[in-house]
PDB file of N, CA and C in Angstrom:
ATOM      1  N   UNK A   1      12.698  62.787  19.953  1.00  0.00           N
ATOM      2  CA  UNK A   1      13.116  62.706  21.353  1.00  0.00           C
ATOM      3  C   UNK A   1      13.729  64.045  21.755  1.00  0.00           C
ATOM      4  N   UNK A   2      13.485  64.501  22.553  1.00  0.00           N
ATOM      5  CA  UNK A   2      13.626  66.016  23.637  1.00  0.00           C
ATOM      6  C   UNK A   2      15.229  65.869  23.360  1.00  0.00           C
ATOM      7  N   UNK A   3      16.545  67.192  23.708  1.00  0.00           N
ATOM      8  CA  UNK A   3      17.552  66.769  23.689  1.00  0.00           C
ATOM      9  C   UNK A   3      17.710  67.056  25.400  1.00  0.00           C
ATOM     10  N   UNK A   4      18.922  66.583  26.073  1.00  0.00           N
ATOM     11  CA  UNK A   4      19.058  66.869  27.278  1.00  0.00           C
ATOM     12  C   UNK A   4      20.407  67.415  27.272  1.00  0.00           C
ATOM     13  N   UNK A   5      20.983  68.260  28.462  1.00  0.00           N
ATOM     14  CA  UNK A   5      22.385  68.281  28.497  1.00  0.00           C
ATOM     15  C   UNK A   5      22.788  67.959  29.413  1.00  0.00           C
ATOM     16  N   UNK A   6      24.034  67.127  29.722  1.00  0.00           N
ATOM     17  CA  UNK A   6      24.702  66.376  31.127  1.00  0.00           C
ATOM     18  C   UNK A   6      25.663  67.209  31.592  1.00  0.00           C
ATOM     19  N   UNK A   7      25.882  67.598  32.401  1.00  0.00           N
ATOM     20  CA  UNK A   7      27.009  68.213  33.091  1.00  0.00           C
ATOM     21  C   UNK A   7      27.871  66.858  33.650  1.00  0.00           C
ATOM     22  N   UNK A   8      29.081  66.952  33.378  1.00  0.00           N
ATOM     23  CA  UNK A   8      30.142  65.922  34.301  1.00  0.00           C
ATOM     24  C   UNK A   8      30.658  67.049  35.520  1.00  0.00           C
ATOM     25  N   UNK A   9      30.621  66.615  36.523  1.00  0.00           N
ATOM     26  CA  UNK A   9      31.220  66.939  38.104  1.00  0.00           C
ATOM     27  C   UNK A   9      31.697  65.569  38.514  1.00  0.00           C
ATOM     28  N   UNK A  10      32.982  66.246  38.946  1.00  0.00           N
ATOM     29  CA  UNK A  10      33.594  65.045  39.648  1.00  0.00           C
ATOM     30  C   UNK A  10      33.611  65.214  41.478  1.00  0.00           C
ATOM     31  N   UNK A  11      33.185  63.894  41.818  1.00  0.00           N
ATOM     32  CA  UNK A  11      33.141  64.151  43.786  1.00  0.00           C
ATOM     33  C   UNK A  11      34.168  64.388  43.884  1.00  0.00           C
ATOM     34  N   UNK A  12      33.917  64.666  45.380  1.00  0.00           N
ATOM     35  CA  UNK A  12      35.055  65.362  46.309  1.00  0.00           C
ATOM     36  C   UNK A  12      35.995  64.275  46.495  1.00  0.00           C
ATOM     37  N   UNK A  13      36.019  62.985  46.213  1.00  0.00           N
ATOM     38  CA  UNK A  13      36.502  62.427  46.739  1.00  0.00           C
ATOM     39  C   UNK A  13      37.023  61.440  45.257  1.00  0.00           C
ATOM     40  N   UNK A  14      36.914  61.633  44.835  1.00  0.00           N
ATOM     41  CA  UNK A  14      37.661  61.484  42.858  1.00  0.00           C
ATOM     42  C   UNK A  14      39.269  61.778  43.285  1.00  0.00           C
ATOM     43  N   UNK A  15      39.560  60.496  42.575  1.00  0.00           N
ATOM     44  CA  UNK A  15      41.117  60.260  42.178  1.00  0.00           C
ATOM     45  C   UNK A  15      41.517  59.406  41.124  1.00  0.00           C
ATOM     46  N   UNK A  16      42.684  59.535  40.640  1.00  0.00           N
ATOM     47  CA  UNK A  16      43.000  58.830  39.290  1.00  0.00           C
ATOM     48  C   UNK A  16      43.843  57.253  40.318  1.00  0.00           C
ATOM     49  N   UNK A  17      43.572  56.530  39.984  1.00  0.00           N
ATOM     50  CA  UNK A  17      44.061  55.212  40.494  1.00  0.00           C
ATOM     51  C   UNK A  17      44.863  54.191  39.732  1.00  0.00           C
ATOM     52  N   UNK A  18      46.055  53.451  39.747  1.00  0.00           N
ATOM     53  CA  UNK A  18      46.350  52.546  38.868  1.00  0.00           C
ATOM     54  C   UNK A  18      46.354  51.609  38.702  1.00  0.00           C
ATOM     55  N   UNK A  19      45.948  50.636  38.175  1.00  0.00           N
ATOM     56  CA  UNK A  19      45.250  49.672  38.099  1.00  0.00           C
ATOM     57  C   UNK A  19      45.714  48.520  36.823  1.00  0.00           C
ATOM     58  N   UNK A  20      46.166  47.445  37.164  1.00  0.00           N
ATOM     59  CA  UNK A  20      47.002  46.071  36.417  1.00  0.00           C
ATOM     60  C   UNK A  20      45.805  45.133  36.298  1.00  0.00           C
ATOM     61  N   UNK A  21      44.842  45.081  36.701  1.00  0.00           N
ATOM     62  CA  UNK A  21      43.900  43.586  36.891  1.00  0.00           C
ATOM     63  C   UNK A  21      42.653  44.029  37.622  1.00  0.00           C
ATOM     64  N   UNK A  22      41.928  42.783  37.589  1.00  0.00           N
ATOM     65  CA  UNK A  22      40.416  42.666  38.492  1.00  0.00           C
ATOM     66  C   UNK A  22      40.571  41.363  38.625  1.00  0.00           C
ATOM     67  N   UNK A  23      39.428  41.216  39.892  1.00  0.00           N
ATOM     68  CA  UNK A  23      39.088  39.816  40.184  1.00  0.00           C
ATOM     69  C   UNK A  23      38.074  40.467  40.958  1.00  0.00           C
ATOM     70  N   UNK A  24      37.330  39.000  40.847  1.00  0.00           N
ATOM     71  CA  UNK A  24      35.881  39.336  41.202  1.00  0.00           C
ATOM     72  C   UNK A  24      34.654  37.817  39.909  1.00  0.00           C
ATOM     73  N   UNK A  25      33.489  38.050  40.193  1.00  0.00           N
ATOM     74  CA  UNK A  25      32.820  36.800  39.957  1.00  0.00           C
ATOM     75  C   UNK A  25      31.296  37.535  40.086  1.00  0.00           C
ATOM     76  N   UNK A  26      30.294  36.901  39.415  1.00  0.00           N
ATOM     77  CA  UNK A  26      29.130  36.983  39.759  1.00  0.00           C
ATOM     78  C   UNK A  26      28.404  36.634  40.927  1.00  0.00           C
ATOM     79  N   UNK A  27      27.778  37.804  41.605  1.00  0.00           N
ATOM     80  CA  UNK A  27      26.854  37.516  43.078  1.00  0.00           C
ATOM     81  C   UNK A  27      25.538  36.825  43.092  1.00  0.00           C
ATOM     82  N   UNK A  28      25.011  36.210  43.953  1.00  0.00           N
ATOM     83  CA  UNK A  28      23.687  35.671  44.066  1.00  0.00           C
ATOM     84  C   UNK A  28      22.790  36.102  43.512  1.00  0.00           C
ATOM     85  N   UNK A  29      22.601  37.360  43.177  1.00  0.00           N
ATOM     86  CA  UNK A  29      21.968  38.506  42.949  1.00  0.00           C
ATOM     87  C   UNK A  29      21.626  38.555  41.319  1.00  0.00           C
ATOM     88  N   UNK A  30      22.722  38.192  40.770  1.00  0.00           N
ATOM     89  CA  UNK A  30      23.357  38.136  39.423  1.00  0.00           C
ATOM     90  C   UNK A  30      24.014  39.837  38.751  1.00  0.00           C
ATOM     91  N   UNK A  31      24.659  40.085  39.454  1.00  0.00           N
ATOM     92  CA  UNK A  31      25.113  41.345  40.003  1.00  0.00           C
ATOM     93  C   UNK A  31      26.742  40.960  39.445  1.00  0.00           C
ATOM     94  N   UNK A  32      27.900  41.111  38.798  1.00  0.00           N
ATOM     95  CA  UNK A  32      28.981  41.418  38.431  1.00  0.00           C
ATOM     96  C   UNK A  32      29.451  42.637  39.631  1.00  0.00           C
ATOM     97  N   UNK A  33      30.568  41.815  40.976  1.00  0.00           N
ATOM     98  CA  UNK A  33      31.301  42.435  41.700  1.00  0.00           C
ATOM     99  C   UNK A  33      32.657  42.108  41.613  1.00  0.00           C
ATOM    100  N   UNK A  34      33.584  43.144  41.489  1.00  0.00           N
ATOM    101  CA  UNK A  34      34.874  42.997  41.257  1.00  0.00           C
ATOM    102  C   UNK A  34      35.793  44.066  41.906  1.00  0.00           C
ATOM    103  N   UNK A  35      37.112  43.540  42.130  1.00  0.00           N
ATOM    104  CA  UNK A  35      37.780  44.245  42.539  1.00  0.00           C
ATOM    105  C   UNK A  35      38.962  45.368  41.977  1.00  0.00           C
ATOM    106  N   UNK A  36      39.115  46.165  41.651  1.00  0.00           N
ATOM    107  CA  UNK A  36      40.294  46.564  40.789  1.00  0.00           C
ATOM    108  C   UNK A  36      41.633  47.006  41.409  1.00  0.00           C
ATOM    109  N   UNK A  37      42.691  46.143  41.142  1.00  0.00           N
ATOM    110  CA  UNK A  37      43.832  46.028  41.970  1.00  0.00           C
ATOM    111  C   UNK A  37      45.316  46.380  40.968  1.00  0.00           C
ATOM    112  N   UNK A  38      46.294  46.709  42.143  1.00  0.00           N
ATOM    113  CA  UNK A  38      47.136  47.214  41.184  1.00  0.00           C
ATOM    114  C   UNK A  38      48.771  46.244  41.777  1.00  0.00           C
ATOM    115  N   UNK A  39      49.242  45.002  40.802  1.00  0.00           N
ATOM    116  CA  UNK A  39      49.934  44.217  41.391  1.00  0.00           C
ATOM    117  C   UNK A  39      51.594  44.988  41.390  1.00  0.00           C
ATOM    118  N   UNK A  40      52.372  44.859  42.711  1.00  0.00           N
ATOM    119  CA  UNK A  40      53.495  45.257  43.108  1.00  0.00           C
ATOM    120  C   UNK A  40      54.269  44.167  44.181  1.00  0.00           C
ATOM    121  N   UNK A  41      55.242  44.387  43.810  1.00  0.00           N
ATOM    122  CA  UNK A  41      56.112  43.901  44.481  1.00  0.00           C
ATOM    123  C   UNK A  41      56.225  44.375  46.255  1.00  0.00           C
ATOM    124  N   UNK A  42      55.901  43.609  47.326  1.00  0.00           N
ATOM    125  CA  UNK A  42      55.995  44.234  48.538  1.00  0.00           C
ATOM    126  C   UNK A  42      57.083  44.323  49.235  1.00  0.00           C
ATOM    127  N   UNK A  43      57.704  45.495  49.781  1.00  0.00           N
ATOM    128  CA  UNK A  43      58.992  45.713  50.535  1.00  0.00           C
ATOM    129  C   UNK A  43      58.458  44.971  51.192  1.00  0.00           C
ATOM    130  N   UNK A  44      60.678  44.039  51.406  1.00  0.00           N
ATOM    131  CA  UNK A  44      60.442  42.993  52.444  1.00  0.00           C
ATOM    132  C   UNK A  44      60.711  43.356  53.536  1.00  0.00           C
ATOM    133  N   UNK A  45      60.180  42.050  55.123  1.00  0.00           N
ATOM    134  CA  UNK A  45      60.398  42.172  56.280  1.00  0.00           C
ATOM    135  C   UNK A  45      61.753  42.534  56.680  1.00  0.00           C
ATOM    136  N   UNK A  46      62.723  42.056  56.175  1.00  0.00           N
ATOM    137  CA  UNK A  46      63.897  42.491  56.885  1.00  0.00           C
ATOM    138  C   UNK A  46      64.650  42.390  55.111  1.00  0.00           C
ATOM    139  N   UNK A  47      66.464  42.497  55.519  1.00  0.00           N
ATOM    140  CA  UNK A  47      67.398  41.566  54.743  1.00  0.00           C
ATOM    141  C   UNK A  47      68.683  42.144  55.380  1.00  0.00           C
ATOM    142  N   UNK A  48      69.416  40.580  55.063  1.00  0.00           N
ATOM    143  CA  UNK A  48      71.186  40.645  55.905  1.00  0.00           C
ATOM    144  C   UNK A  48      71.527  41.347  55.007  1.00  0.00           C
ATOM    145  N   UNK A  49      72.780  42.134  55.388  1.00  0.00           N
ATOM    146  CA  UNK A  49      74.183  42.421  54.572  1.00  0.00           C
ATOM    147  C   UNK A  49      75.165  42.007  55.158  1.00  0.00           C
ATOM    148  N   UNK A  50      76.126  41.959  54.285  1.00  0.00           N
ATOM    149  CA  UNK A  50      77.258  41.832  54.943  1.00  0.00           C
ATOM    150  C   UNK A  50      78.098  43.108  54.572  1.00  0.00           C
ATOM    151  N   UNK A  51      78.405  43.515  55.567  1.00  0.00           N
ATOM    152  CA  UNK A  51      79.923  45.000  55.537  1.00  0.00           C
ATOM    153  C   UNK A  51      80.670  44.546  56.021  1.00  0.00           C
ATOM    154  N   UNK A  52      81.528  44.763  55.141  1.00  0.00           N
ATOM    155  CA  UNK A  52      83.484  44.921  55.271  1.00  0.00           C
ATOM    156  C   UNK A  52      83.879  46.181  55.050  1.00  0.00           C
ATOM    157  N   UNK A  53      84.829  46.402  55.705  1.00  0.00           N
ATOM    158  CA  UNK A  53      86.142  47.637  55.193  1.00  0.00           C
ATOM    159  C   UNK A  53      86.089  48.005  53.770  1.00  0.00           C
ATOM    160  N   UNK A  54      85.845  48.743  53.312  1.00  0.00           N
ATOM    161  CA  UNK A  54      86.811  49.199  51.558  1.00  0.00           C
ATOM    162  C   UNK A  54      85.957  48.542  50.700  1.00  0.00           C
ATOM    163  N   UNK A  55      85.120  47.848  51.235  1.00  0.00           N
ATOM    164  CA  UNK A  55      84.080  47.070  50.095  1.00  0.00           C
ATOM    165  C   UNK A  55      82.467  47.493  50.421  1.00  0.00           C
ATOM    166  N   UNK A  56      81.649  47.413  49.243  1.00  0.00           N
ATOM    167  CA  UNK A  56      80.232  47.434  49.236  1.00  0.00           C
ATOM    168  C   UNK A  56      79.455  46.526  49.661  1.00  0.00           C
ATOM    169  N   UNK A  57      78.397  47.052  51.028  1.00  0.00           N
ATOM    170  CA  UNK A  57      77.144  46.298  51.103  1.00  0.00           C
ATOM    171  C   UNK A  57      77.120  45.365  50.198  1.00  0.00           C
ATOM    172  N   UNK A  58      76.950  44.248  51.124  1.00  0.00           N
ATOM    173  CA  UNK A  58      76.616  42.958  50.147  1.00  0.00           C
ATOM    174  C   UNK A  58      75.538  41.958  50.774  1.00  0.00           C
ATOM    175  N   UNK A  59      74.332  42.166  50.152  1.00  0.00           N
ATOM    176  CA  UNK A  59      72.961  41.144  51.016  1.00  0.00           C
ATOM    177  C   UNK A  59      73.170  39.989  50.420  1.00  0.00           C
ATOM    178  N   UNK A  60      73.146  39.322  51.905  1.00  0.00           N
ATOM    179  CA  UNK A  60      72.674  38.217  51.978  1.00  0.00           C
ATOM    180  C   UNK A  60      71.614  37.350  51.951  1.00  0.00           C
ATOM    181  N   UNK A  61      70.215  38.182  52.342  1.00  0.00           N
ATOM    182  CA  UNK A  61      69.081  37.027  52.155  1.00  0.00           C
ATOM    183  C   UNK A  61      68.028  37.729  52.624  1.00  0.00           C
ATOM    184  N   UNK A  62      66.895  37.705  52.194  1.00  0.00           N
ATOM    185  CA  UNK A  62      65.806  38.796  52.221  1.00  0.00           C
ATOM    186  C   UNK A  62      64.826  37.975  53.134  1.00  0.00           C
ATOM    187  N   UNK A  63      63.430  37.940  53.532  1.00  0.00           N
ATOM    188  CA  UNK A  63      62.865  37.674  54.255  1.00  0.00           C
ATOM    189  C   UNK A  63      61.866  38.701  53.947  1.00  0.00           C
ATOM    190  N   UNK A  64      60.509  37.904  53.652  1.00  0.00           N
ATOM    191  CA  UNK A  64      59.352  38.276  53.389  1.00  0.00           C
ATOM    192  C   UNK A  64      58.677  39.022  52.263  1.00  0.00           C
ATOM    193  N   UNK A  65      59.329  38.994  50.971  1.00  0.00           N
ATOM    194  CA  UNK A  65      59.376  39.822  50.280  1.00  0.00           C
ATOM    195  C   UNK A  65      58.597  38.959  49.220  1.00  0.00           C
ATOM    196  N   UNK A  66      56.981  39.474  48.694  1.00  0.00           N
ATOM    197  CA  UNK A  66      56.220  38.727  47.796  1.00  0.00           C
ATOM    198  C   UNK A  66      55.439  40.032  46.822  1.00  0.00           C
ATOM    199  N   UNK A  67      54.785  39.178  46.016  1.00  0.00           N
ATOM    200  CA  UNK A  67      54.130  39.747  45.284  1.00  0.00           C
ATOM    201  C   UNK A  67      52.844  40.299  45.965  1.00  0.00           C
ATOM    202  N   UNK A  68      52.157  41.507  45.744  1.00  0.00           N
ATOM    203  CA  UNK A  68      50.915  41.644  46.111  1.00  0.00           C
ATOM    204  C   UNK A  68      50.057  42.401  45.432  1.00  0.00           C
ATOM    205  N   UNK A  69      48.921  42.028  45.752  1.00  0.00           N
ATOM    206  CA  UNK A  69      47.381  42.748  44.842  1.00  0.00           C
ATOM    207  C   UNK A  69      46.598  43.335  45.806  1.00  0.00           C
ATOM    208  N   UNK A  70      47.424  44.717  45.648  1.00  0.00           N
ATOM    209  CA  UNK A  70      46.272  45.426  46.352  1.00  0.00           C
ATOM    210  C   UNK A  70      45.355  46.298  45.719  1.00  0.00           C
ATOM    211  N   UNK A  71      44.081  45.460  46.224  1.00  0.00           N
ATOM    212  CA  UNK A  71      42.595  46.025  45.843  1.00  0.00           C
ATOM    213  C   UNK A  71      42.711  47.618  46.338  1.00  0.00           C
ATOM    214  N   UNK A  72      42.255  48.537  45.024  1.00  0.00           N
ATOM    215  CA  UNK A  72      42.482  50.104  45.121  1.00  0.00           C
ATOM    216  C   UNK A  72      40.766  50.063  45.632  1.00  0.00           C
ATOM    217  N   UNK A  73      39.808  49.598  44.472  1.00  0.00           N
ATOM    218  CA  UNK A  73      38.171  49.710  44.709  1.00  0.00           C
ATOM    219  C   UNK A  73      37.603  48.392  43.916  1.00  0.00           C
ATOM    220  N   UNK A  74      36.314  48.451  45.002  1.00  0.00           N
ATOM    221  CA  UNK A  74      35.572  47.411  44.370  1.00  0.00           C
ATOM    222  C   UNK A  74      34.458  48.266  43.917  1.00  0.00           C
ATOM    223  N   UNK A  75      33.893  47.217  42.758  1.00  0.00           N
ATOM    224  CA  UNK A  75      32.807  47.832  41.923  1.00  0.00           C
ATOM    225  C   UNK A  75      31.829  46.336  41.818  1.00  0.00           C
ATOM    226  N   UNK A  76      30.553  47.078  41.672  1.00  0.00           N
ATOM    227  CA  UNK A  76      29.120  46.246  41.900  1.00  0.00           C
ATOM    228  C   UNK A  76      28.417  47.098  40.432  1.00  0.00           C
ATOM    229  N   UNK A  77      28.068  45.458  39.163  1.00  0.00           N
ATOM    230  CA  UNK A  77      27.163  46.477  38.104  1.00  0.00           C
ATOM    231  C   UNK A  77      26.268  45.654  37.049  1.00  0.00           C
ATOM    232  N   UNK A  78      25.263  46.121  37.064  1.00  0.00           N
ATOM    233  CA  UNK A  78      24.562  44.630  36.591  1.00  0.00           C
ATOM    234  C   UNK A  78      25.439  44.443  35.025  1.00  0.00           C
ATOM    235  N   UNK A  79      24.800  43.228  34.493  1.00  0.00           N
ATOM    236  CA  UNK A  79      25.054  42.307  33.464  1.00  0.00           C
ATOM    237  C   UNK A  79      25.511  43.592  32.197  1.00  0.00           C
ATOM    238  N   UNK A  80      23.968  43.989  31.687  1.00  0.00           N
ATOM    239  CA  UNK A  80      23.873  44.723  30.714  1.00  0.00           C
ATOM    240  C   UNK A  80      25.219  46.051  30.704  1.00  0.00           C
ATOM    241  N   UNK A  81      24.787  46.473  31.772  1.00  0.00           N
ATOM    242  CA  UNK A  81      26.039  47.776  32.292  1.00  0.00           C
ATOM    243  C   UNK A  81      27.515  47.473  31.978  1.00  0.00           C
ATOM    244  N   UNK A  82      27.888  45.794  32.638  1.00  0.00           N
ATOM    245  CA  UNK A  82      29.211  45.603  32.521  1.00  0.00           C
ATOM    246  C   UNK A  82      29.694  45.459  31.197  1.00  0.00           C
ATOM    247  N   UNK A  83      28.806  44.258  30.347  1.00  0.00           N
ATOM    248  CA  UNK A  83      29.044  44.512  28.606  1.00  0.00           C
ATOM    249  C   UNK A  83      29.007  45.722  28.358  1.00  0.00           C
ATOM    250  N   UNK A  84      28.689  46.745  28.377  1.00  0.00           N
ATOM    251  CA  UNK A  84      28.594  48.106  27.684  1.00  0.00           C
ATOM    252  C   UNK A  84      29.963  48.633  28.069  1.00  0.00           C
ATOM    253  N   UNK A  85      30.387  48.776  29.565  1.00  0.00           N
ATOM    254  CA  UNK A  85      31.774  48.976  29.917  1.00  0.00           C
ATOM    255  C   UNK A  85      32.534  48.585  28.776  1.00  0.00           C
ATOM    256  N   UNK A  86      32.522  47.030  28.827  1.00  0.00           N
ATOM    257  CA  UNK A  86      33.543  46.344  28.357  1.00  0.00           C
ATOM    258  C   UNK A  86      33.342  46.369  26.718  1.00  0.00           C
ATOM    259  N   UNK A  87      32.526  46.621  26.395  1.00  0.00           N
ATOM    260  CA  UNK A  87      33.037  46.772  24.728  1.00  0.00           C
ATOM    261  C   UNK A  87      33.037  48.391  24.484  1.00  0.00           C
ATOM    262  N   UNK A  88      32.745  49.230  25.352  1.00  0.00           N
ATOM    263  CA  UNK A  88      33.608  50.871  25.033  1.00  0.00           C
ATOM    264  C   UNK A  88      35.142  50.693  25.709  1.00  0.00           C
ATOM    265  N   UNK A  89      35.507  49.881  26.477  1.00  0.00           N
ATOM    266  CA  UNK A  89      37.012  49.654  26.871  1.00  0.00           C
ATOM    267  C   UNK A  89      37.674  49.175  25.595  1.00  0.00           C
ATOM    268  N   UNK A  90      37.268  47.901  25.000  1.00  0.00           N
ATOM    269  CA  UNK A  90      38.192  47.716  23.957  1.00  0.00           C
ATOM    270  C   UNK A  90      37.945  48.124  22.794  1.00  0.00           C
ATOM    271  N   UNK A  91      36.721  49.131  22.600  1.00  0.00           N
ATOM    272  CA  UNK A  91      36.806  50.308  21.235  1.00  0.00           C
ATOM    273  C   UNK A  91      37.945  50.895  21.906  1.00  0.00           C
ATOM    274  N   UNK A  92      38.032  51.335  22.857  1.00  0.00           N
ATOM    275  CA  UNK A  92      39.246  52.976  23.281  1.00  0.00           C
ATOM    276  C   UNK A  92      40.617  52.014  23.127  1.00  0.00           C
ATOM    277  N   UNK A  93      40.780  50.944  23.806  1.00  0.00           N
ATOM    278  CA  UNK A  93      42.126  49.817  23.611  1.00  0.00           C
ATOM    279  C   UNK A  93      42.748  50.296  21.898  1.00  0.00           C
ATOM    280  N   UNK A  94      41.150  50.111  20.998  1.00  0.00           N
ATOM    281  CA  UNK A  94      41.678  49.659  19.818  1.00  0.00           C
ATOM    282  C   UNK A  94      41.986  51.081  19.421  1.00  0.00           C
ATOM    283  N   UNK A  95      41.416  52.357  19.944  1.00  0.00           N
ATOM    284  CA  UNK A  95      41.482  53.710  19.526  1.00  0.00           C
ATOM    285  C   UNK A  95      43.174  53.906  19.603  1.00  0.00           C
ATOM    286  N   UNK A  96      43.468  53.358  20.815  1.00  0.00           N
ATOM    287  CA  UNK A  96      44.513  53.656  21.238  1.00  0.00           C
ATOM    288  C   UNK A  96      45.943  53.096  20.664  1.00  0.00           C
ATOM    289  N   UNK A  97      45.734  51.592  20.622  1.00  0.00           N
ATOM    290  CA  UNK A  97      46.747  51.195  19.644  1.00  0.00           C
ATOM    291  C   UNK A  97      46.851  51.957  18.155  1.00  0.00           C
ATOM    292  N   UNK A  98      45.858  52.388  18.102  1.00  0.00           N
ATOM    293  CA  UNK A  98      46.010  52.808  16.285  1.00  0.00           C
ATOM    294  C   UNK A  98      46.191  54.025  16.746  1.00  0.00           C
ATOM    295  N   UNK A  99      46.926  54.609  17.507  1.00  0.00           N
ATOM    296  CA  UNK A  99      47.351  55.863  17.704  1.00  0.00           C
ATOM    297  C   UNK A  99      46.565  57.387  17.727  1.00  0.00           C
ATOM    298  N   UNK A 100      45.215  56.771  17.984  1.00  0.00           N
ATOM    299  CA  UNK A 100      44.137  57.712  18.040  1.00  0.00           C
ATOM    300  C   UNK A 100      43.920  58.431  19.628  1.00  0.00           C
ATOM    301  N   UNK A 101      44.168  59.445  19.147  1.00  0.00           N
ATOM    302  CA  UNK A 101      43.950  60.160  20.797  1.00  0.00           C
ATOM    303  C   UNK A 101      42.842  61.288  20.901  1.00  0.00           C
ATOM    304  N   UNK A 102      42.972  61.769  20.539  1.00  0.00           N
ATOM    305  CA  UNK A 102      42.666  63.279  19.974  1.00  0.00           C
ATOM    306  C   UNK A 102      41.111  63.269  19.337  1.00  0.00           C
ATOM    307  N   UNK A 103      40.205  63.706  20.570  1.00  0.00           N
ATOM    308  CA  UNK A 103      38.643  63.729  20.520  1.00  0.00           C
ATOM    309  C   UNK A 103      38.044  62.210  20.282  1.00  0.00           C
ATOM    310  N   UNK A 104      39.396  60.925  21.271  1.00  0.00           N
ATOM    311  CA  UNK A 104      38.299  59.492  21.457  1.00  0.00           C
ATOM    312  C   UNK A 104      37.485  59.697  22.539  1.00  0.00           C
ATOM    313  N   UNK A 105      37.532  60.802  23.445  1.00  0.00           N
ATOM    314  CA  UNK A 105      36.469  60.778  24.654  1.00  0.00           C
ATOM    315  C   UNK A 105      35.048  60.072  24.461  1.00  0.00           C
ATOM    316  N   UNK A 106      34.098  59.786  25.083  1.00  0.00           N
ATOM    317  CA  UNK A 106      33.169  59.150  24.954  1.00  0.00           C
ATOM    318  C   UNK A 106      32.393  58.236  26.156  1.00  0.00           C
ATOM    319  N   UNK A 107      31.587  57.509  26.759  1.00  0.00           N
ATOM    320  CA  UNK A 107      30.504  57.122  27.529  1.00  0.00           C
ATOM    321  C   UNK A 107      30.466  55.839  27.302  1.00  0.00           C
ATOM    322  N   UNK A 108      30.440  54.757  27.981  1.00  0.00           N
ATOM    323  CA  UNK A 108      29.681  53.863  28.424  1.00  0.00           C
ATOM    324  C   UNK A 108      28.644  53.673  28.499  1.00  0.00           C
TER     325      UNK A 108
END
């Protein structure tokens, strides 16, 4: 087999993102679409204090303040593609717990 060489370029529009979870499900299609989201706590709508003289801010009661998942990107990838993802993710997981860093780079 011929050898080839790949150049990596990253778009203009490449960023590092952080990311806690996915959700997402198989499409009609049979297509694996998911979302990758990064869960935080959302500043709330308001909250009381109470001030006195000579003493510290002291709240009283918050209002609107929940958990949230906000979707950074969604991703669309067939079957075969997503297994391949997912078992070079938890080779690098396992690279990583065993304290391997240093030339694990590698492809999907």
């Amino acid at each position: 087999m011929p050898e080839i060489k790949i150049q990596f370029k990253k778009a203009p529009d490449y960023r590092i993102i952080p990311i806690t979870g996915a959700w997402g499900g198989v499409n009609p299609q049979g297509e694996i679409v998911f979302d990758l989201f990064v869960e935080r706590l959302e500043v709330p709508e308001s909250i009381q204090m109470r001030v006195e003289p000579g003493r510290p801010p002291l709240e009283m009661r918050r209002e609107g303040e929940m958990h949230v998942r906000e979707c950074q990107v969604g991703v669309v990838v067939r079957p075969d593609i997503a297994r391949s993802i997912g078992e070079w993710l938890i080779q690098k997981a396992t690279e990583a717990s065993a304290g391997i860093v240093k030339g694990s780079e590698g492809h999907a």
